[in-house]
Protein backbone atom coordinates (compact mmCIF):
# COMPACT_ATOMS: atom_id res chain seq x y z
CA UNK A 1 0.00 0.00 0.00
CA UNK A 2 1.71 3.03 -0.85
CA UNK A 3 0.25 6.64 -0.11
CA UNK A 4 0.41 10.46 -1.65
CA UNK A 5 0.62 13.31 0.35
CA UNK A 6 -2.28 14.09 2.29
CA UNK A 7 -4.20 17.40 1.37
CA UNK A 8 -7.60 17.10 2.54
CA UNK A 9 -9.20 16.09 5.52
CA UNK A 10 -10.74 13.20 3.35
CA UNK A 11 -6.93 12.09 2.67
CA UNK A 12 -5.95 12.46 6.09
CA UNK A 13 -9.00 10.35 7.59
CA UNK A 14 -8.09 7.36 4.88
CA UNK A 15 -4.75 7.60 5.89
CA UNK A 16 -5.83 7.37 9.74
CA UNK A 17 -8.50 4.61 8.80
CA UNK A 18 -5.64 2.80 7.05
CA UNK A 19 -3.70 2.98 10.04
CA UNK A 20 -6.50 1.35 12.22
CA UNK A 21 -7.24 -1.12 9.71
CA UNK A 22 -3.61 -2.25 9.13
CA UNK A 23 -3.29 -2.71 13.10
CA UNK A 24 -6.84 -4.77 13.25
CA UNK A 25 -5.59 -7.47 10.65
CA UNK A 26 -1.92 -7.52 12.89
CA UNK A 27 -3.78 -8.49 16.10
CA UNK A 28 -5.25 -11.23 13.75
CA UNK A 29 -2.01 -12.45 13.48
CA UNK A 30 -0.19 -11.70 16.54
CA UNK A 31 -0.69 -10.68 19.79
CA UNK A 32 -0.85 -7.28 21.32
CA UNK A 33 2.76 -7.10 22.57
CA UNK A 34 4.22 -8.29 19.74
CA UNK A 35 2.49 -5.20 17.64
CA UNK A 36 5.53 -2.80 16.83
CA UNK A 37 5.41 0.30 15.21
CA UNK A 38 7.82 -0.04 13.06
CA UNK A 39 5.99 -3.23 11.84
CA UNK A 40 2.60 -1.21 11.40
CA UNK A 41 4.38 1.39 9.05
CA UNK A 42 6.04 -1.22 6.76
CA UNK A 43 2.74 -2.86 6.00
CA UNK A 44 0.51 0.30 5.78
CA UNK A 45 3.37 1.56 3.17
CA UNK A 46 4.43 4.91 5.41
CA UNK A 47 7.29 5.98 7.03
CA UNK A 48 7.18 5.70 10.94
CA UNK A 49 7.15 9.86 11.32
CA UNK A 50 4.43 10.05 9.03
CA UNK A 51 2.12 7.32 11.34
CA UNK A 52 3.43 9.89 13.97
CA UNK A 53 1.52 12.41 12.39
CA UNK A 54 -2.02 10.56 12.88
CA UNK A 55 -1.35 8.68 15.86
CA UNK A 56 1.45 9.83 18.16
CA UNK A 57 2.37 6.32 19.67
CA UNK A 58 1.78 2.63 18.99
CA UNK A 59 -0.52 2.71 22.27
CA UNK A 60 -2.47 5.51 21.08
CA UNK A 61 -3.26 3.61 18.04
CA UNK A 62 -4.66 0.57 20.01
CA UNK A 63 -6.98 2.44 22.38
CA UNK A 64 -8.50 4.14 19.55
CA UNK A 65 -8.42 0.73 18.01
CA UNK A 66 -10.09 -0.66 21.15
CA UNK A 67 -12.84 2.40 21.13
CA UNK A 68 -14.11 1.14 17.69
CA UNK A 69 -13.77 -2.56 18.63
CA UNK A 70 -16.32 -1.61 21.48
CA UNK A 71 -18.16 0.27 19.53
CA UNK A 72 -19.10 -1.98 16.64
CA UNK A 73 -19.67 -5.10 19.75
CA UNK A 74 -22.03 -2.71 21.50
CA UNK A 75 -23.97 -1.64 18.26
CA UNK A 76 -24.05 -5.79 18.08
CA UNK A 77 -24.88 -6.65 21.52
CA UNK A 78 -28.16 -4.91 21.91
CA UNK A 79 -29.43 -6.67 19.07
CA UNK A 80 -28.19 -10.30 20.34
CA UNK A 81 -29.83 -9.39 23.59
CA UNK A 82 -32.94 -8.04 22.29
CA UNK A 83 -33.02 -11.75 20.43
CA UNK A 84 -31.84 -13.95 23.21
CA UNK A 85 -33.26 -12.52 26.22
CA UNK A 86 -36.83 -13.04 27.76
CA UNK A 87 -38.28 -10.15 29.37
CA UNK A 88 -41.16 -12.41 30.74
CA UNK A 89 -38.33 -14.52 32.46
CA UNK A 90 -37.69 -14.77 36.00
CA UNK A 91 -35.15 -12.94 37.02
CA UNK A 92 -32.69 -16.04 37.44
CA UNK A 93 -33.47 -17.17 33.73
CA UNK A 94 -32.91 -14.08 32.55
CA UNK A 95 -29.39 -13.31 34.26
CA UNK A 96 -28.53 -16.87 32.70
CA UNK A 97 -29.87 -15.67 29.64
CA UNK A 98 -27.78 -12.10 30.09
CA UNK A 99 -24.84 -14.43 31.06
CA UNK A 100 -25.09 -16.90 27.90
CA UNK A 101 -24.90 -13.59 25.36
CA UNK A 102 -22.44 -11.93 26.69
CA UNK A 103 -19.79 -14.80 27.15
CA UNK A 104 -20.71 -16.04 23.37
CA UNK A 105 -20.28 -12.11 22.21
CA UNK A 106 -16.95 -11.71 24.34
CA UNK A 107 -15.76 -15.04 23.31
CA UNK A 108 -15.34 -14.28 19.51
CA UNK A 109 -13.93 -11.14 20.38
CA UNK A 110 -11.12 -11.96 21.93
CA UNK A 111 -8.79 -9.80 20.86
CA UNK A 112 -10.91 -6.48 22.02
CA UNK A 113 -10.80 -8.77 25.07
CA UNK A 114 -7.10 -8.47 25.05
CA UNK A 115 -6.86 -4.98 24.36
CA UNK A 116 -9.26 -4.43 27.19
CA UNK A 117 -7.17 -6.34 29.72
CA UNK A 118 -3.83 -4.39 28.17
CA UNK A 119 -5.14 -1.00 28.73
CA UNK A 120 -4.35 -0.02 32.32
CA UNK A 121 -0.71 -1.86 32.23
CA UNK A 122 0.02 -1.33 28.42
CA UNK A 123 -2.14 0.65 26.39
CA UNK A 124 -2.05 3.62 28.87
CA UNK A 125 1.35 4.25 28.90
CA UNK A 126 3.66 6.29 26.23
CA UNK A 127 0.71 8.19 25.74
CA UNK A 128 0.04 12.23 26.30
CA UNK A 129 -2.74 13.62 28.47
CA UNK A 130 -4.84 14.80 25.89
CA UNK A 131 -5.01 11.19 24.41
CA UNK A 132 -5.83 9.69 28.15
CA UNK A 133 -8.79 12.29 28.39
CA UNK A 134 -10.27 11.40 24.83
CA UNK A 135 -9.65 7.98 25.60
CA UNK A 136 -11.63 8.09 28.95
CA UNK A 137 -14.35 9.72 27.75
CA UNK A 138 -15.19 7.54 25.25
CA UNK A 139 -14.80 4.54 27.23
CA UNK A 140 -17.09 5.96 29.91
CA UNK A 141 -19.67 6.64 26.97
CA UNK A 142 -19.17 3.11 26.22
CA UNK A 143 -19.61 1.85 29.83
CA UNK A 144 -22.40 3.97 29.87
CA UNK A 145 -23.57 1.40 26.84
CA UNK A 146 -23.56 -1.13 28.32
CA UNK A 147 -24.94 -0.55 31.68
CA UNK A 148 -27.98 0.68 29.92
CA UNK A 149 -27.96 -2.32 27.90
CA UNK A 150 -27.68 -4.71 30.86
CA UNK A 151 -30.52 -3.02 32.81
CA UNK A 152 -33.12 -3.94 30.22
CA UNK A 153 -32.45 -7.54 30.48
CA UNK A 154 -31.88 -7.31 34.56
CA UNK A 155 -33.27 -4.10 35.78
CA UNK A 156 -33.15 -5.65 39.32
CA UNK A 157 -29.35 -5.55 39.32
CA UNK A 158 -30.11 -1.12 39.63
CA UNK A 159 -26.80 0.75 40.66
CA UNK A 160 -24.69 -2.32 41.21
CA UNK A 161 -25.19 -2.30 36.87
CA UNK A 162 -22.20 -0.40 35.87
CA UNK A 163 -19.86 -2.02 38.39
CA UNK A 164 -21.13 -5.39 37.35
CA UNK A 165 -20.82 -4.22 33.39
CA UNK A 166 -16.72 -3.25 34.35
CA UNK A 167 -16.30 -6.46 36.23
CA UNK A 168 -17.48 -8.83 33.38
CA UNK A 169 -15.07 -6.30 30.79
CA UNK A 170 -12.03 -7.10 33.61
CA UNK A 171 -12.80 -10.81 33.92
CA UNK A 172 -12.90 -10.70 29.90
CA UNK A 173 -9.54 -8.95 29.37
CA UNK A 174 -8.03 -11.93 31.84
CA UNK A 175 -9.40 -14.51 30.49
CA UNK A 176 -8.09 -13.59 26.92
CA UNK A 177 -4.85 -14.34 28.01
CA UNK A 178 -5.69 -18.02 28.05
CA UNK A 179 -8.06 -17.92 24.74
CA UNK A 180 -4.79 -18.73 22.82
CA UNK A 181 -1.83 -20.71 24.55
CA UNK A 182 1.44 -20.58 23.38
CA UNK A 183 3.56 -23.15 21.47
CA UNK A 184 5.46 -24.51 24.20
CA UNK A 185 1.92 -25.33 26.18
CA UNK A 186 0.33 -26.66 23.54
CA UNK A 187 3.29 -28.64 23.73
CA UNK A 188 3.51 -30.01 27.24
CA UNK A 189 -0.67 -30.82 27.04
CA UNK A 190 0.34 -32.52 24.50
CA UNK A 191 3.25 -34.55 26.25
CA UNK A 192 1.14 -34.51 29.34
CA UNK A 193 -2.72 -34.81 28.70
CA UNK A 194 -2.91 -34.18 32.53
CA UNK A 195 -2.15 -30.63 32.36
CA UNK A 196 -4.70 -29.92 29.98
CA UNK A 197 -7.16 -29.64 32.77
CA UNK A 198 -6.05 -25.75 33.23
CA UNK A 199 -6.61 -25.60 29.71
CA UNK A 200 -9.78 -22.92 29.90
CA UNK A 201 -12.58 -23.20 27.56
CA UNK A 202 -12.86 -18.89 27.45
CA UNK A 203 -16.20 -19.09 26.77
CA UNK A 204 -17.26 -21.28 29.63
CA UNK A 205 -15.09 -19.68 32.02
CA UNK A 206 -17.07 -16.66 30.96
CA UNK A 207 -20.34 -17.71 31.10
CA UNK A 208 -20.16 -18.90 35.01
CA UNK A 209 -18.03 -16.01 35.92
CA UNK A 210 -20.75 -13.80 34.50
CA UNK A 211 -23.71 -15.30 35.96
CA UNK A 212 -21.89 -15.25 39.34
CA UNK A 213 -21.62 -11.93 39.21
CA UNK A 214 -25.06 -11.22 38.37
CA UNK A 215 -26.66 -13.32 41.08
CA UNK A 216 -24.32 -12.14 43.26
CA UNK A 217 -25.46 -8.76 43.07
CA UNK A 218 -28.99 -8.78 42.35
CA UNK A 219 -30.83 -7.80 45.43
CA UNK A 220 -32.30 -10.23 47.20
């Protein structure tokens, strides 16, 4: 992919959509921390200080990155809820109904997942102020989201929502780490079936972490 200059604002939001688009197909291939820079401006065919331009750090790439992968899943979610969800349902049906969406939704996104769990130790850092702020206030919008989202399928769980909504993102982001193992232990449950038993199946892991959650905070 190789670029002219950049005139317009049209040019320069290709060029920062390129960007994005060139770092979602990486984390297809690798994961976060193995992301460089340097990597990302080979394949989108610019020189690193022009990336600079648009995005003034590899991190600040990701958590924008991150903002649209929540984005699109939200836009998603409410529709898989709106399916999958009972409103007639007990309350305990329908936090196992709430639970069952959102581990099958988190579970295919796994690498938002990762990005999620990366943010307050990775993403965060090598970053300027102004990018923190814009950053926050988008995730808060998307928090926001998804609290709103969760209290039509369980309005019972009332304030505890949005603290229950940030738990299931946390328990998502460290979870991810185990949605992919590497080489070598594929390698030893391989030499030693035994082992596999730590082997997590994300998506169950997710689903009873979830739904513990929820009944744990519902009001009784």
């Amino acid at each position: 992919m190789t670029f002219q200059r950049a005139r317009s604002a049209e040019q320069r939001e290709a060029r920062r959509r390129a960007i994005l688009d060139t770092a979602a197909t990486m984390l297809d291939e690798m994961p976060v921390a193995d992301l460089s820079l340097n990597e990302l401006s080979r394949r989108v065919g610019l020189a690193k200080s022009n990336v600079l331009r648009y995005f003034e750090s590899r991190e600040a790439v990701l958590l924008e990155l991150l903002d649209h992968y929540l984005g699109t899943w939200l836009d998603e979610l409410a529709d898989e809820l709106a399916a999958d969800v009972d409103p007639r349902a007990g309350v305990e049906e329908r936090s196992a109904q709430l639970a069952v969406v959102l581990s099958r939704s988190l579970a295919v996104r796994m690498r938002m997942c990762e990005l999620f769990g990366a943010q307050g130790s990775v993403l965060e850092r090598n970053v300027s102020l102004e990018v923190v702020v814009r950053y926050k206030r988008a995730s808060l919008q998307r928090l926001a989201t998804m609290t709103e989202l969760t209290l039509r399928c369980v309005p019972e769980l009332g304030g505890a929502a949005q603290l229950f909504c940030l738990n299931t993102m946390i328990v998502a982001g460290a979870l991810s780490a185990y949605a992919s193992p590497m080489p070598a232990v594929l390698a030893a449950y391989e030499a030693e079936p035994d082992l596999a038993v730590i082997d997590l199946d994300v998506r169950e892991a997710l689903r009873l972490a979830i739904v513990t959650g929820l009944l744990g905070t519902v009001p009784r």
